[in-house]
Protein backbone atom coordinates (compact mmCIF):
# COMPACT_ATOMS: atom_id res chain seq x y z
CA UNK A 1 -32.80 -19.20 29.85
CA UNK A 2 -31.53 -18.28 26.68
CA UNK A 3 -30.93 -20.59 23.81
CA UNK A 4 -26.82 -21.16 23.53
CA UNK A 5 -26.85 -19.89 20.15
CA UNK A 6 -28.25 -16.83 20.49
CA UNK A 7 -26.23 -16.06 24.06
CA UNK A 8 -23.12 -16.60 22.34
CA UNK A 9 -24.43 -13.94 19.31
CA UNK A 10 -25.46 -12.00 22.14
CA UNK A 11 -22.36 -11.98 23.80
CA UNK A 12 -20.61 -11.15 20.16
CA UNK A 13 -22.67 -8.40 19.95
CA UNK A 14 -21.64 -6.64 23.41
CA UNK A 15 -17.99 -6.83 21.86
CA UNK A 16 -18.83 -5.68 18.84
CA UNK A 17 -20.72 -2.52 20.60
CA UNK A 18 -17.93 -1.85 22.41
CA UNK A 19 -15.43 -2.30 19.65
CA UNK A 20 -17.97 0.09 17.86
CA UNK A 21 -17.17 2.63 20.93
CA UNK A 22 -13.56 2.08 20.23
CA UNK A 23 -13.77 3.07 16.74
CA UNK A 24 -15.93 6.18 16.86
CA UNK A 25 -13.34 6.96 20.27
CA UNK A 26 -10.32 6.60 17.98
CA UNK A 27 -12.08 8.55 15.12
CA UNK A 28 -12.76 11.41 17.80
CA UNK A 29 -9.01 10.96 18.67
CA UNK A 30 -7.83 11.48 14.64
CA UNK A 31 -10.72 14.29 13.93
CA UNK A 32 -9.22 16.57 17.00
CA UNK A 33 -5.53 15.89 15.62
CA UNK A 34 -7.28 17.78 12.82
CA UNK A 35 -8.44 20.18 14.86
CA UNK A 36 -12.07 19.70 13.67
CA UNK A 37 -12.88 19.80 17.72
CA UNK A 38 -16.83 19.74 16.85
CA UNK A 39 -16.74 16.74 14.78
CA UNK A 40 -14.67 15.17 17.11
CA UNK A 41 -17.07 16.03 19.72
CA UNK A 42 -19.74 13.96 17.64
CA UNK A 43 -17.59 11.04 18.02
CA UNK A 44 -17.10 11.00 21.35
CA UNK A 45 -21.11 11.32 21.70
CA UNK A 46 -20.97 8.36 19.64
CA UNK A 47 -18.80 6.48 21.37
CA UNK A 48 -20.76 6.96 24.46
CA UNK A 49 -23.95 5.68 22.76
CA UNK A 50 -22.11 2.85 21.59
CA UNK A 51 -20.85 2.12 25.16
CA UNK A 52 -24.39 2.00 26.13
CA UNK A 53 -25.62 0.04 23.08
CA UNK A 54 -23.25 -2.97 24.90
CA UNK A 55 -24.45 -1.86 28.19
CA UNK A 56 -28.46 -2.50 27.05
CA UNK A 57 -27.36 -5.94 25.65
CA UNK A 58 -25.16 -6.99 28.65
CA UNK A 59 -28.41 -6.00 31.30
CA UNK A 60 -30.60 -8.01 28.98
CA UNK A 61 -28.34 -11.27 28.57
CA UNK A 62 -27.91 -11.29 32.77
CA UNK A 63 -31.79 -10.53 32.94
CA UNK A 64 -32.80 -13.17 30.57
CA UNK A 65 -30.99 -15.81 32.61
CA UNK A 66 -27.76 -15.97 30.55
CA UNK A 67 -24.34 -16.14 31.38
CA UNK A 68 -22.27 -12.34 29.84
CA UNK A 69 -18.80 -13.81 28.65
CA UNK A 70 -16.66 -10.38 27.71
CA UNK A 71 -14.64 -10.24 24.92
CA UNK A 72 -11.41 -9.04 23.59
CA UNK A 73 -11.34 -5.88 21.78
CA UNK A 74 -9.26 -5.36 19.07
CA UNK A 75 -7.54 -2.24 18.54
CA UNK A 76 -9.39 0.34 16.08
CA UNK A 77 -7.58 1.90 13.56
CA UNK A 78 -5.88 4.88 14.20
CA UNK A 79 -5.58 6.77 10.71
CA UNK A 80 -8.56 7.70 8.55
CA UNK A 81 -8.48 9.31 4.96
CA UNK A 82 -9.50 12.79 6.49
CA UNK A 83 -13.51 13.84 7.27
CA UNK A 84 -14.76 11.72 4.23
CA UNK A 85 -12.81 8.90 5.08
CA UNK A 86 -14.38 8.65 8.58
CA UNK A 87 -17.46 9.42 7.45
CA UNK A 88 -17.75 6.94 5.37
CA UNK A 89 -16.15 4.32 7.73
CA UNK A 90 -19.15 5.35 9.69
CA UNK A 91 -21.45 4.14 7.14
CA UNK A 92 -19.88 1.05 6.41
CA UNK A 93 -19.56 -0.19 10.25
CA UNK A 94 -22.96 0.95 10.85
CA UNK A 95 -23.81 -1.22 8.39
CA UNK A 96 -22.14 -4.20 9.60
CA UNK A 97 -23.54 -3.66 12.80
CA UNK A 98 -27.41 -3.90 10.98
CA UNK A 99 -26.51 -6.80 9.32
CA UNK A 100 -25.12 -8.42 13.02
CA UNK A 101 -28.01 -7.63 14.49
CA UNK A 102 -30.39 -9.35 11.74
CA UNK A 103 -28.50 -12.32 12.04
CA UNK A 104 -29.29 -12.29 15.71
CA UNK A 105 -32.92 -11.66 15.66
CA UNK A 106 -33.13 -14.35 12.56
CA UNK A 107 -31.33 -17.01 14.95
CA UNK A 108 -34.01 -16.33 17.82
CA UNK A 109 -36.83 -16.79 15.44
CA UNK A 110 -35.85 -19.86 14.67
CA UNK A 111 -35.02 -21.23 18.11
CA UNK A 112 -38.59 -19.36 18.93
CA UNK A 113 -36.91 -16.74 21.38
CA UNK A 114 -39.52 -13.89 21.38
CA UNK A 115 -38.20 -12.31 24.71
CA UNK A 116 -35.17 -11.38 22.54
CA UNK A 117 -36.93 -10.76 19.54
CA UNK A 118 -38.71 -8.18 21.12
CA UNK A 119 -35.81 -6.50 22.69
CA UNK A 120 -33.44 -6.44 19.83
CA UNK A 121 -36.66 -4.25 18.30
CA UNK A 122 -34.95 -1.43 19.76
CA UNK A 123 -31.99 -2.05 17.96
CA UNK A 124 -33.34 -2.33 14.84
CA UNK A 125 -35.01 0.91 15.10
CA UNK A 126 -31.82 2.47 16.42
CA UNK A 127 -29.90 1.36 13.60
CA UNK A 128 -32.19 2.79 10.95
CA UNK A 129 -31.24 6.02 12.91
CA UNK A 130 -28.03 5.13 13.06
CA UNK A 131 -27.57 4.79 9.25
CA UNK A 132 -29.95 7.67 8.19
CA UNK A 133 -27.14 9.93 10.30
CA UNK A 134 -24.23 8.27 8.73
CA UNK A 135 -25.47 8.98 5.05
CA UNK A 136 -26.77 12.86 6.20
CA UNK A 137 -23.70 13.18 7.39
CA UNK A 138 -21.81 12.12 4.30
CA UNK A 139 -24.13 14.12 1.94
CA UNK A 140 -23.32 17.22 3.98
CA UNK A 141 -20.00 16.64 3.95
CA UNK A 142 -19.85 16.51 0.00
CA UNK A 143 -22.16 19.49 -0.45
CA UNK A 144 -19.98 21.61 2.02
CA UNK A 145 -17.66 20.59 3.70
CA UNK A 146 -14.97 20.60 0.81
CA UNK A 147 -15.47 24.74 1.15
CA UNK A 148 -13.25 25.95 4.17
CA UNK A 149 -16.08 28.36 5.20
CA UNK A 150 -18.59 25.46 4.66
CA UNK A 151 -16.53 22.60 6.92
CA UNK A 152 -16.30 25.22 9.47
CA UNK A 153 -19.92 25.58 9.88
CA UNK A 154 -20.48 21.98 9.56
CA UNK A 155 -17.78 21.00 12.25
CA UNK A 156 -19.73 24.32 14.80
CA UNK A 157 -22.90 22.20 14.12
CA UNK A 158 -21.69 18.55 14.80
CA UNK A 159 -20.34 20.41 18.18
CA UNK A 160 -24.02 20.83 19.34
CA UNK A 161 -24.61 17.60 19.61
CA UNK A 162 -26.17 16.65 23.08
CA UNK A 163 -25.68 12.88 24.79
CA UNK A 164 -28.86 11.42 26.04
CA UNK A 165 -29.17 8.30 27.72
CA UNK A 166 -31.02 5.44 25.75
CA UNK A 167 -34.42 5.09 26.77
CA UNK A 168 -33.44 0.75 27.23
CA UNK A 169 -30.73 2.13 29.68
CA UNK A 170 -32.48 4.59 30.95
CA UNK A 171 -35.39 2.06 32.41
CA UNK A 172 -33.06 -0.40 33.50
CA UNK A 173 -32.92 1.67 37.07
């Protein structure tokens, strides 16, 4: 079983992964408006990984003996001040996300849950990633992307980004 507190963060968390999906969707949506069709491609990846972020918790919460309780998604915004804008949106929920996840691995320390300890160590990892690509990102961006010729290379590379299934997901099977 897990402790209530931390199923109800848990449970949070799944919505706020899949809100997470929502945003990088709808930032996919505004980048292809902008016909910047690799960057939006990035997104999309990223919404997919998000998807699965949700996915990882949801498996664990039913696994661990908890009860899933899904939430409401808000809509995500739907304008973004252009490829900086978004970029550094990115950052900044990224962020938040970190700091979520802290707050649930400090709350299972204290009620002494070490099952879910160890399996939000994946996410903590994943969100150093996740914020080392955000800032690269940005600092691209602002070296090159502000030259036509240098946002069109940019936006080819973004394009090559592959999806791969999270190795938490990928186990669950």
């Amino acid at each position: 079983m897990l402790p209530e507190k931390v199923e109800q963060m848990l449970n949070d968390q799944i919505q706020k992964e899949f809100y997470s999906a929502y945003l990088y969707l709808s930032m996919s949506a505004y980048l292809e408006e902008k016909n910047l069709k690799g960057y939006a491609h990035w997104f999309k990846i990223q919404a997919q990984e998000e998807r699965d972020h949700a996915l990882i918790i949801y498996n664990y919460v039913w696994a661990a003996g908890g009860r899933v309780k899904l939430q409401a998604i808000q809509q995500p915004p739907v304008e973004f001040d252009g490829v900086e804008g978004v970029l550094t949106e990115t950052l900044a929920h990224e962020q938040y996300v970190t700091q979520s996840i802290n707050e649930i691995v400090e709350a299972a320390m204290e009620a002494r849950d070490l099952k879910t300890v160890q399996m939000l160590q994946w996410f903590i990892e994943e969100q150093v990633e996740e914020e080392d690509n955000a800032r690269n990102n940005i600092d691209q961006y602002r070296l090159f992307g502000t030259d036509p010729k240098g946002l069109f290379m940019l936006d080819r590379e973004m394009g090559q980004r592959v999806y791969t299934v999270p190795a938490p997901l990928a186990n669950a099977n």
